[in-house]
Protein backbone atom coordinates (compact mmCIF):
# COMPACT_ATOMS: atom_id res chain seq x y z
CA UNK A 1 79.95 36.83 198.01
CA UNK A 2 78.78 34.04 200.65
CA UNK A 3 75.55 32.82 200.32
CA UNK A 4 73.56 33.22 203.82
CA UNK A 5 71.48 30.02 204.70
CA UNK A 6 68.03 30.32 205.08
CA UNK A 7 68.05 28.93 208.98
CA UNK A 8 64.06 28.73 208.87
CA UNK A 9 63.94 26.84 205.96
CA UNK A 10 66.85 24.13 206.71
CA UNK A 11 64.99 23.52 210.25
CA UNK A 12 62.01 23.11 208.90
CA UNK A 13 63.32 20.91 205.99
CA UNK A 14 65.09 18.71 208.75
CA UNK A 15 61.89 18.51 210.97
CA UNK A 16 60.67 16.77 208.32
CA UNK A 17 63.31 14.16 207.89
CA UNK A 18 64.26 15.46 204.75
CA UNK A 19 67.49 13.67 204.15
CA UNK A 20 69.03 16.67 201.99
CA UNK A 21 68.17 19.39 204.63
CA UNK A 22 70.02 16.76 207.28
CA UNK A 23 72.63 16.70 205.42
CA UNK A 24 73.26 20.32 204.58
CA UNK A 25 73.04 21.13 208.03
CA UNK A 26 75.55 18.72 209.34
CA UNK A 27 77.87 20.25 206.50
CA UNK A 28 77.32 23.75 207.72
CA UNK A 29 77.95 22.57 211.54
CA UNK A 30 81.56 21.18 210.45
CA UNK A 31 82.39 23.79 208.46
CA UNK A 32 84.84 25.85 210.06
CA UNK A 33 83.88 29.27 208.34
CA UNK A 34 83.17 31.52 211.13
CA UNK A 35 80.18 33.09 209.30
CA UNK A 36 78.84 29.05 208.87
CA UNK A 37 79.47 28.90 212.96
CA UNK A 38 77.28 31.35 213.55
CA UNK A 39 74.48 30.54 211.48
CA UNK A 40 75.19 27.05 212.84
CA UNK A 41 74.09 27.77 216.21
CA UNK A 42 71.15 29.91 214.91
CA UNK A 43 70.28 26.57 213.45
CA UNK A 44 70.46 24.23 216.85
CA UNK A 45 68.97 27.42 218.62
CA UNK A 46 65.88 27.17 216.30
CA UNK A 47 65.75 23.58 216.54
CA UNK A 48 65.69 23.46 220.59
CA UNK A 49 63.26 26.41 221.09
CA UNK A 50 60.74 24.77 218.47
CA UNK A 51 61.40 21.55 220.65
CA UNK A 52 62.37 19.54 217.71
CA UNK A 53 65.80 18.26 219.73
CA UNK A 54 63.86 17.87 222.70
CA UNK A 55 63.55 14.87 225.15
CA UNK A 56 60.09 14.16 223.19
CA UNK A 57 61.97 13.36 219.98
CA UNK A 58 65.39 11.39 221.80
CA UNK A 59 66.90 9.13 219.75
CA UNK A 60 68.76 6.19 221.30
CA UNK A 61 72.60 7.02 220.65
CA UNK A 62 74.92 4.34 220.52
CA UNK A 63 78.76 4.40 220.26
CA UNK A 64 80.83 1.67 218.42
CA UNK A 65 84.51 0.95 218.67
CA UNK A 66 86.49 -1.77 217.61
CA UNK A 67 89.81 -3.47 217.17
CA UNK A 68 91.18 -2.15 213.08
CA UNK A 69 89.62 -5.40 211.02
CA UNK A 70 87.07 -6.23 213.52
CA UNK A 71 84.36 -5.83 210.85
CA UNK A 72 83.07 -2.23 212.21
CA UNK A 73 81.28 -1.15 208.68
CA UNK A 74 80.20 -4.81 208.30
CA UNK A 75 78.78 -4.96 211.63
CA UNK A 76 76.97 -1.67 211.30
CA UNK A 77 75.68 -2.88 208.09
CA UNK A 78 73.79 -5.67 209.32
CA UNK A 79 72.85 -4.56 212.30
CA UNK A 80 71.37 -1.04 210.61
CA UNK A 81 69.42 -3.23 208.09
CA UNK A 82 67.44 -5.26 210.97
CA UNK A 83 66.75 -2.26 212.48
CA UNK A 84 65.09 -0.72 209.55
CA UNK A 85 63.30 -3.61 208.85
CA UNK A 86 61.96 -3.51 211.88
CA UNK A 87 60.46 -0.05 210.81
CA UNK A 88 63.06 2.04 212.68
CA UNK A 89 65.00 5.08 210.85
CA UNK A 90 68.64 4.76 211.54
CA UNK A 91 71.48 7.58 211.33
CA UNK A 92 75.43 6.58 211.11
CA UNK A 93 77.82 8.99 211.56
CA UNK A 94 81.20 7.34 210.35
CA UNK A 95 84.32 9.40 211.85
CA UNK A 96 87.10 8.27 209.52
CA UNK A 97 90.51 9.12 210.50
CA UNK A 98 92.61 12.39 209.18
CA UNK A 99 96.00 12.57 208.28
CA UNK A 100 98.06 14.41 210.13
CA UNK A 101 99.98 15.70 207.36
CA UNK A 102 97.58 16.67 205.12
CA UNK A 103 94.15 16.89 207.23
CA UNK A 104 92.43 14.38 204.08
CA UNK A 105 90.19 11.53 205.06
CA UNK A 106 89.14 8.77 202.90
CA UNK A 107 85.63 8.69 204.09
CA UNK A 108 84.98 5.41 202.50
CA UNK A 109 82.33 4.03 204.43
CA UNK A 110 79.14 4.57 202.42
CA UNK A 111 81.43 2.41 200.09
CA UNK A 112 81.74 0.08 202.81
CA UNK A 113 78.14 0.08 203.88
CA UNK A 114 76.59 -0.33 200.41
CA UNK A 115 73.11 -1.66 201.41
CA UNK A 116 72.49 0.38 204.10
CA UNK A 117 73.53 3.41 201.57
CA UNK A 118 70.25 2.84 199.75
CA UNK A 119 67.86 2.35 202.27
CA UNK A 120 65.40 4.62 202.57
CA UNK A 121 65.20 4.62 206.01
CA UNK A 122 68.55 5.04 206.79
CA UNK A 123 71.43 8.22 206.81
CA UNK A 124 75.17 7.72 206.74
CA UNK A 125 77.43 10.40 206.89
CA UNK A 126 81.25 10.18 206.97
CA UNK A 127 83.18 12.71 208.84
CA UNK A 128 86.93 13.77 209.05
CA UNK A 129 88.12 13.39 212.76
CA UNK A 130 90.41 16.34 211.93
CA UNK A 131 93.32 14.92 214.82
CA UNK A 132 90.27 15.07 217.14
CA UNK A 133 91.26 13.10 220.16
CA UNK A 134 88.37 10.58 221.52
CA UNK A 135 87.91 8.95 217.85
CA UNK A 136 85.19 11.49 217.02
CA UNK A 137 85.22 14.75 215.28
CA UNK A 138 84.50 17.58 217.15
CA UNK A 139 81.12 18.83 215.74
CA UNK A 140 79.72 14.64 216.01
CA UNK A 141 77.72 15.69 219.02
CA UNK A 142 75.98 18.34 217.07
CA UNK A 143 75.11 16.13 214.40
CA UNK A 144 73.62 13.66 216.68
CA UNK A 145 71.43 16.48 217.56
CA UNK A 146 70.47 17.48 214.41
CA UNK A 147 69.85 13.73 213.60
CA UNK A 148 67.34 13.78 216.59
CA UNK A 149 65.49 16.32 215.43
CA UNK A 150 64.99 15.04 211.77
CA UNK A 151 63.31 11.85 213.62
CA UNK A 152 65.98 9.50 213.73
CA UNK A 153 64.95 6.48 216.62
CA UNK A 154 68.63 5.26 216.28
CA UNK A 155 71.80 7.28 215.88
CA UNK A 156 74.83 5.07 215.18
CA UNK A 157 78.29 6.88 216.01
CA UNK A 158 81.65 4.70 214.62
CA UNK A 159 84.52 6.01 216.01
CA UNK A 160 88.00 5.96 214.70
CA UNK A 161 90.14 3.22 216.25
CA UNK A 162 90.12 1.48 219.88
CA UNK A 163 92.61 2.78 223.07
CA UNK A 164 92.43 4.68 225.94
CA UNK A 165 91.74 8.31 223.64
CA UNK A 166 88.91 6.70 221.69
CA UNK A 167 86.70 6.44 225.55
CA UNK A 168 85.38 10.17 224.84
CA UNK A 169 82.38 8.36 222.51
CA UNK A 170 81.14 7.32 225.60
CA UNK A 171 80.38 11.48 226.45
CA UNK A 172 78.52 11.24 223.26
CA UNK A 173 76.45 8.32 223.27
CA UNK A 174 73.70 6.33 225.76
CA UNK A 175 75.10 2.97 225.23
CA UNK A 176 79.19 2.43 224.38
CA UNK A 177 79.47 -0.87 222.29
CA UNK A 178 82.90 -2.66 221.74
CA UNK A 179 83.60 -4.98 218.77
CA UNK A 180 86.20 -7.27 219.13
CA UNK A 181 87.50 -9.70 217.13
CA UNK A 182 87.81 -13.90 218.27
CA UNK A 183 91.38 -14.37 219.50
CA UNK A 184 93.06 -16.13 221.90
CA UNK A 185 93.51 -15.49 225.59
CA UNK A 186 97.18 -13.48 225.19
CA UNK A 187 95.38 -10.88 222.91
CA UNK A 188 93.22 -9.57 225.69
CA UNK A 189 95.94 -7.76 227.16
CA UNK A 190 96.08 -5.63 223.56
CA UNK A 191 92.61 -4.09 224.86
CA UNK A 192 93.26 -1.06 226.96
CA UNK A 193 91.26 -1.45 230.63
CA UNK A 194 90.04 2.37 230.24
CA UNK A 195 87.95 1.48 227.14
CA UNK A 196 86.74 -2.11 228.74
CA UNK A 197 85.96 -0.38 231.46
CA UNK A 198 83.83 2.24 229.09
CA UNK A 199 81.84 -0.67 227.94
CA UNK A 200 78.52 -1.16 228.46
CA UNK A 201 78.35 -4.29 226.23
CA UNK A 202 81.55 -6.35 224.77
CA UNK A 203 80.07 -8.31 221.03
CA UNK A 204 82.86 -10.62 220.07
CA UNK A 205 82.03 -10.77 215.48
CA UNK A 206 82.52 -13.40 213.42
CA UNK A 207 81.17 -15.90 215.32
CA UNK A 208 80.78 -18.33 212.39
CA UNK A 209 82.11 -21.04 210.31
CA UNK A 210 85.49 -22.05 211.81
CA UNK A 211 85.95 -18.75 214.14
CA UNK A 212 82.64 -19.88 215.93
CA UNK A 213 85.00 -21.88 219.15
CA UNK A 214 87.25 -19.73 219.22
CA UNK A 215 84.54 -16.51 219.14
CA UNK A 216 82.85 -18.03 221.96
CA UNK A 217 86.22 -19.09 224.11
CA UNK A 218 87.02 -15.16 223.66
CA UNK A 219 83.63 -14.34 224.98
CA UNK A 220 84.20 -16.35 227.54
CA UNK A 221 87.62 -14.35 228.49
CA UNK A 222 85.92 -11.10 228.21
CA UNK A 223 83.13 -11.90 230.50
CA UNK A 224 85.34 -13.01 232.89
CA UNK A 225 87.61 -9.90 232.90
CA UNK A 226 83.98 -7.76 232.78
CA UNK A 227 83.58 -9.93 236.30
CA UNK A 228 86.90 -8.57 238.00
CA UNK A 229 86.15 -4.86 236.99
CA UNK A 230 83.62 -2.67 239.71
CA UNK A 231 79.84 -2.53 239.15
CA UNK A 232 79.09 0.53 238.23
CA UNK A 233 76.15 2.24 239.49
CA UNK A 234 74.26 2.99 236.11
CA UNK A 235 74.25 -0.86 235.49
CA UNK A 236 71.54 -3.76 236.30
CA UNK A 237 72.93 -7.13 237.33
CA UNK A 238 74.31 -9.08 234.78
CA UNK A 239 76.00 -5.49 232.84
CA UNK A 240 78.42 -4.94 231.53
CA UNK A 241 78.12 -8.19 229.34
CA UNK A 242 79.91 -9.99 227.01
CA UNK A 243 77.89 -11.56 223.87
CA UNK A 244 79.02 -13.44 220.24
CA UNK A 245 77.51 -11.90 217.17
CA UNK A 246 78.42 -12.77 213.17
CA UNK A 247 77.79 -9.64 210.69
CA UNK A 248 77.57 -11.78 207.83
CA UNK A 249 75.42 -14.30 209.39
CA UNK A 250 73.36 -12.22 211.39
CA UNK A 251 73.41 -14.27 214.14
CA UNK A 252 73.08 -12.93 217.65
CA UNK A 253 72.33 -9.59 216.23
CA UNK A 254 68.88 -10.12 217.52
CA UNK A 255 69.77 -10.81 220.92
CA UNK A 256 72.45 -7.99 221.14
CA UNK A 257 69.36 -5.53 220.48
CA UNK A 258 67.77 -7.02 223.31
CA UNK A 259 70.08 -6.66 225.61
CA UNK A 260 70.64 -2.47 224.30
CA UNK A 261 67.04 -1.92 224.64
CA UNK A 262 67.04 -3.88 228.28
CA UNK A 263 69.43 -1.60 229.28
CA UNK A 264 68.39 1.86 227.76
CA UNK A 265 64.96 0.74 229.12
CA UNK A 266 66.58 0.43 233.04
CA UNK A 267 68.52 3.30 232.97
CA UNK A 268 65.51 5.60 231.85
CA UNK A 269 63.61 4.35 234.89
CA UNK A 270 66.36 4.83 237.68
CA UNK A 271 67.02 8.13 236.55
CA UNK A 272 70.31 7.26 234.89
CA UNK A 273 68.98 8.26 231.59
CA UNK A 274 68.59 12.15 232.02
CA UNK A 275 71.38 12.40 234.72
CA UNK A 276 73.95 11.16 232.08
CA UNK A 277 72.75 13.54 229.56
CA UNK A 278 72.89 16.14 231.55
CA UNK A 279 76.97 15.30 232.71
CA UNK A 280 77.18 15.09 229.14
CA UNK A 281 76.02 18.57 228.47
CA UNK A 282 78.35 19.88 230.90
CA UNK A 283 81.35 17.95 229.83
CA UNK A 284 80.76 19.59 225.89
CA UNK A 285 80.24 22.87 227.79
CA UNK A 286 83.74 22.68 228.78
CA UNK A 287 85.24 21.36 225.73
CA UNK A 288 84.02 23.95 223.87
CA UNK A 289 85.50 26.38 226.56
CA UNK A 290 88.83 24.78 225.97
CA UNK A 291 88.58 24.57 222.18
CA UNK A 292 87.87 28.23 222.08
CA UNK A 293 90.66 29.49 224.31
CA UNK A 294 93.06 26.85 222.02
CA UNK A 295 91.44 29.14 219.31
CA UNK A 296 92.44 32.52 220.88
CA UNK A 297 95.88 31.31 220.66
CA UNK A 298 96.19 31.78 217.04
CA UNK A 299 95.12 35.14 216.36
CA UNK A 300 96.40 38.90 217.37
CA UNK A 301 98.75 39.65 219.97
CA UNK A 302 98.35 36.07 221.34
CA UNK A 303 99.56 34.35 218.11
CA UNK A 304 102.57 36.76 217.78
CA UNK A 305 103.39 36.28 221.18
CA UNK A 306 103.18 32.37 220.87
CA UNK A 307 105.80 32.63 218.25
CA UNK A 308 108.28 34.67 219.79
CA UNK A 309 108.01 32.30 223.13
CA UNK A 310 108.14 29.50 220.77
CA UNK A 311 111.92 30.64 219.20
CA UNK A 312 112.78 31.88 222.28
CA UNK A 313 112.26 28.24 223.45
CA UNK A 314 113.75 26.58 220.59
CA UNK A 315 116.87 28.82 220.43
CA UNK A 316 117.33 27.90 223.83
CA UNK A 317 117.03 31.15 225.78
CA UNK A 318 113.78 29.75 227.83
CA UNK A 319 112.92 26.61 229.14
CA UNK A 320 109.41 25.09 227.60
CA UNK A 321 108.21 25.49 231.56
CA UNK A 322 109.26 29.04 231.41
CA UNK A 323 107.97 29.91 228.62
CA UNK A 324 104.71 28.84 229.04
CA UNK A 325 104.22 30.01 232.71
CA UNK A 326 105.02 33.51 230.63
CA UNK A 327 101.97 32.96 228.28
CA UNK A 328 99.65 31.83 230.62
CA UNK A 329 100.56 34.72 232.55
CA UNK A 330 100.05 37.02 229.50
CA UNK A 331 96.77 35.70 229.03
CA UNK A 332 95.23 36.25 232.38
């Protein structure tokens, strides 16, 4: 027999920062038990009317992609541990990728991140992406919210890869950040526009020891193609920006915080801030719309009707077009 959560006691426990209750919680909001879902949203319910996720306790949510072997984990590392030290509590959440064949992740990165494991001021929690598309899992949203509402001033959301799918962190987060690694001029044209164009601010790692010239010469390339793309309205002068940064140094980490803050700071007072949450809001309305209707699909009538289509289509008696015009239709 399931064990019910108690909902009053985990929201308490996480309005508290207790790192156990966090963590719970985020387990029961990716669990796809449909006794855990409900019980799930009696959880974020609870937390919202008792104003714990509220604008008074924001956390400043910032979205990192990067190039595979940019030095994502290392980066995060680094950058996490200056920010505690500065006396701020920081929350990762780590999407690792899923197989496709099997659904298993690796979820290595508290490995990875080894310092940053133990601090007390910190939270990382790897997450399956489960053949999410956007480089996140599909409950990462809700997490951020719980990690909100246990007090978190930073929430730190890796995503899985760099392309044009990985761009929906940027419906997740208040500042996208793109890691790249130093390379030379031809390799700029491996970095899809859609995600440049995502970018609030471009850090170029490993700026040190021999990669420092070149680091800087492919700073130099991205701030230049930042140049040629359209202002966009949300941005000061000067943004999107292009900056070098070393993970193992800690160089320019400093500085990049600087510039995140800067920007947060001007987009809370033009009005950006709330406006962007609020599109935000809307867009996960309507993802979780779509998600449900892709649910539908696989149980009752629907599901048996999906399968006959389906070998009626691959036996050749109905085009795909056809045959999905006839579902659709069936559905309405």
């Amino acid at each position: 027999m399931a064990v019910r959560t108690d909902i009053a006691d985990l929201a308490k426990g996480i309005a508290a920062g207790e790192r156990r209750a966090l963590a719970r919680a985020i387990t029961l909001v990716e669990s796809g038990r449909a006794d855990h879902r409900v019980e799930a949203l009696a959880l974020l319910a609870q937390l919202r009317a008792e104003g714990m996720a509220s604008a008074g306790r924001q956390a400043l949510r910032i979205g990192l992609s990067g190039t595979p072997g940019v030095g994502k984990s290392t980066f995060i590392e680094s950058f996490g541990l200056m920010l505690t030290k500065a006396g701020l509590r920081v929350a990762v959440l780590a999407v690792d990728p899923s197989s496709a064949r099997s659904g298993g992740s690796i979820l290595g990165d508290k490995t990875r991140m080894e310092q940053l494991s133990r601090d007390p001021r910190a939270f990382i929690r790897p997450s399956p992406s489960q053949a999410q598309m956007g480089g996140v899992a599909r409950r990462t949203r809700e997490a951020v919210a719980l990690c909100e509402a246990a007090g978190f001033d930073v929430v730190l959301i890796e995503t899985v890869g760099v392309g044009q799918s990985e761009t929906v962190v940027a419906e997740l987060c208040d500042l996208f950040i793109l890691l790249l690694a130093p390379a030379g001029g031809d390799e700029l044209q491996g970095v899809k526009r859609g995600i440049m164009e995502m970018a609030d601010i471009i850090l170029v790692n490993k700026a040190d020891g021999a990669l420092e010239q070149t680091a800087r010469r492919t700073m130099a390339d991205y701030a230049g193609a930042l140049h040629l793309l359209r202002r966009r309205p949300q941005d000061p002068k000067g943004f999107p920006k292009a900056l070098c940064v070393s993970a193992t140094t800690q160089a320019g980490l400093g500085e990049a915080w600087a510039e995140m803050q800067s920007l947060a700071a001007w987009r809370r007072e033009h009005g950006h801030w709330d406006s962007r949450r609020a599109e935000q809001a809307r867009h996960w309305f309507e993802e979780e719309v779509r998600q449900g209707l892709l649910a539908a699909l696989t149980k009752g009538e629907a599901r048996t009707r999906l399968a006959t289509l389906g070998d009626a289509v691959a036996e050749g008696r109905l085009t795909p077009e056809a045959a999905a015009a006839d579902m659709l239709a069936a559905l309405q």
